[in-house]
Protein backbone atom coordinates (compact mmCIF):
# COMPACT_ATOMS: atom_id res chain seq x y z
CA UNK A 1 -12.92 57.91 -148.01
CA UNK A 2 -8.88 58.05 -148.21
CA UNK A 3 -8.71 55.06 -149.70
CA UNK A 4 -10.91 56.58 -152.83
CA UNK A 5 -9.19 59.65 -152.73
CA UNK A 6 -5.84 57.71 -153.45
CA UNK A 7 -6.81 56.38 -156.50
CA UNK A 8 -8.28 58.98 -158.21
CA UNK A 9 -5.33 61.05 -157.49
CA UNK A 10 -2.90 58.52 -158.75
CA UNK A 11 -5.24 57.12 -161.45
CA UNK A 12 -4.09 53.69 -160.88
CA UNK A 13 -6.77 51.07 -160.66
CA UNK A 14 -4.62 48.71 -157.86
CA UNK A 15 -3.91 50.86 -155.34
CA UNK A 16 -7.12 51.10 -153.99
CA UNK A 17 -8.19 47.13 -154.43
CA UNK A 18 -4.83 46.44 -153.15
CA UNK A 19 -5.64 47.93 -149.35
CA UNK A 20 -9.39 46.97 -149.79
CA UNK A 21 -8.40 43.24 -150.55
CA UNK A 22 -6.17 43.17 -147.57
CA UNK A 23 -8.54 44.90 -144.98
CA UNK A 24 -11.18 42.44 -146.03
CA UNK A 25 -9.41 39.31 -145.81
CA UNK A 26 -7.32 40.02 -143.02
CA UNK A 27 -10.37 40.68 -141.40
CA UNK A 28 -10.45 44.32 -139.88
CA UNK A 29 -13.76 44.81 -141.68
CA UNK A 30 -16.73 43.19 -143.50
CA UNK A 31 -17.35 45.59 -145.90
CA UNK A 32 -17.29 49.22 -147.14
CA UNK A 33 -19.02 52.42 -147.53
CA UNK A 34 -18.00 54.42 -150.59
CA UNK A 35 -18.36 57.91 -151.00
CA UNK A 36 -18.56 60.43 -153.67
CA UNK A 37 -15.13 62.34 -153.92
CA UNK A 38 -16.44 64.42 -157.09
CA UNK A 39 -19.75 64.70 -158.55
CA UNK A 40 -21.03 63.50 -161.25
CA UNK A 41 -19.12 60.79 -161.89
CA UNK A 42 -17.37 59.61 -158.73
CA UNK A 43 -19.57 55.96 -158.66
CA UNK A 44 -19.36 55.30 -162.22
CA UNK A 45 -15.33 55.63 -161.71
CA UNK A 46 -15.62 53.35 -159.50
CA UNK A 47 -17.61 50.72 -160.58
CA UNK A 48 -15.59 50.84 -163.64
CA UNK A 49 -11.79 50.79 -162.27
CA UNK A 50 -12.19 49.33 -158.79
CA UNK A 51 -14.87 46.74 -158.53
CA UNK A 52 -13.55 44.44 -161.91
CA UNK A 53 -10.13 44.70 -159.99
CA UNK A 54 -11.72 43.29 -156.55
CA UNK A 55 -13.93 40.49 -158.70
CA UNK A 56 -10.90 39.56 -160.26
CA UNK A 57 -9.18 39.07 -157.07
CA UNK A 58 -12.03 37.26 -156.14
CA UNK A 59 -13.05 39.48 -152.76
CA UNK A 60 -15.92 41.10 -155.17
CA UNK A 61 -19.10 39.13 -156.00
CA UNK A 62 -20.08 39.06 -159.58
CA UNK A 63 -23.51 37.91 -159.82
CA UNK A 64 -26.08 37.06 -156.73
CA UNK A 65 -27.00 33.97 -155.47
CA UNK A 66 -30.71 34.78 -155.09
CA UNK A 67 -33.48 35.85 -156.92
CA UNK A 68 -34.46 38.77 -154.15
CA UNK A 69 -32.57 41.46 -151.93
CA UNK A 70 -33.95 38.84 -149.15
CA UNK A 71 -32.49 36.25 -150.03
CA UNK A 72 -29.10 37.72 -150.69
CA UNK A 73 -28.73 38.92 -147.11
CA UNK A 74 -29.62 35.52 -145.59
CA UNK A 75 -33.16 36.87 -144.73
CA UNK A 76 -36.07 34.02 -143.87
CA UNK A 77 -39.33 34.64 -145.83
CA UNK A 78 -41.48 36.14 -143.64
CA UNK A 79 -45.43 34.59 -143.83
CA UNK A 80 -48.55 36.07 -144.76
CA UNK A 81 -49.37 38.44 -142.53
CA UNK A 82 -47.06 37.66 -140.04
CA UNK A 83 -46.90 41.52 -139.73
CA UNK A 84 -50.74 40.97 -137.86
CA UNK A 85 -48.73 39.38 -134.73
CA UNK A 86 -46.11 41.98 -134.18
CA UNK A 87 -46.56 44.58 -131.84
CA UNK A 88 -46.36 48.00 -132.82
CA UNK A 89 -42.69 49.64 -132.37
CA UNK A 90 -40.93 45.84 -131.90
């Protein structure tokens, strides 16, 4: 991702947050994929310099709402056995 790349290469923890913020609010996406640039390493760096910058800006969560993945994404509770009525493949 170029917008990973950046900041690693210039080592400053806004440059990145600063395009991310801007993409996200402006819009022209709902989220990202991040990928490793180096290994080992590359997530850690960028848990630790990026993602405080984006919670402080406030685009970055920094706890969950929920007590499950489910209910994070929005997801109704299946019931018990509900998997009994669904046809195979749907």
């Amino acid at each position: 991702m170029r917008l990973w790349c950046a900041i690693m290469r210039s080592r400053a923890a806004d440059a990145s947050p600063c395009r991310t913020e801007r993409w996200f609010t402006e819009g022209a996406c709902d989220g990202f994929t991040v990928g490793a640039v180096h290994t080992p390493g590359a997530f850690e760096d960028f848990a630790r310099q990026v993602v405080p910058e984006l919670q402080r800006r406030g685009v970055f969560r920094t706890e969950y709402e929920g007590g499950t993945l489910r209910d994070d994404l929005g997801l109704e509770r299946p019931a018990a056995g509900a998997w009994r009525s669904r046809r195979h493949g749907v």
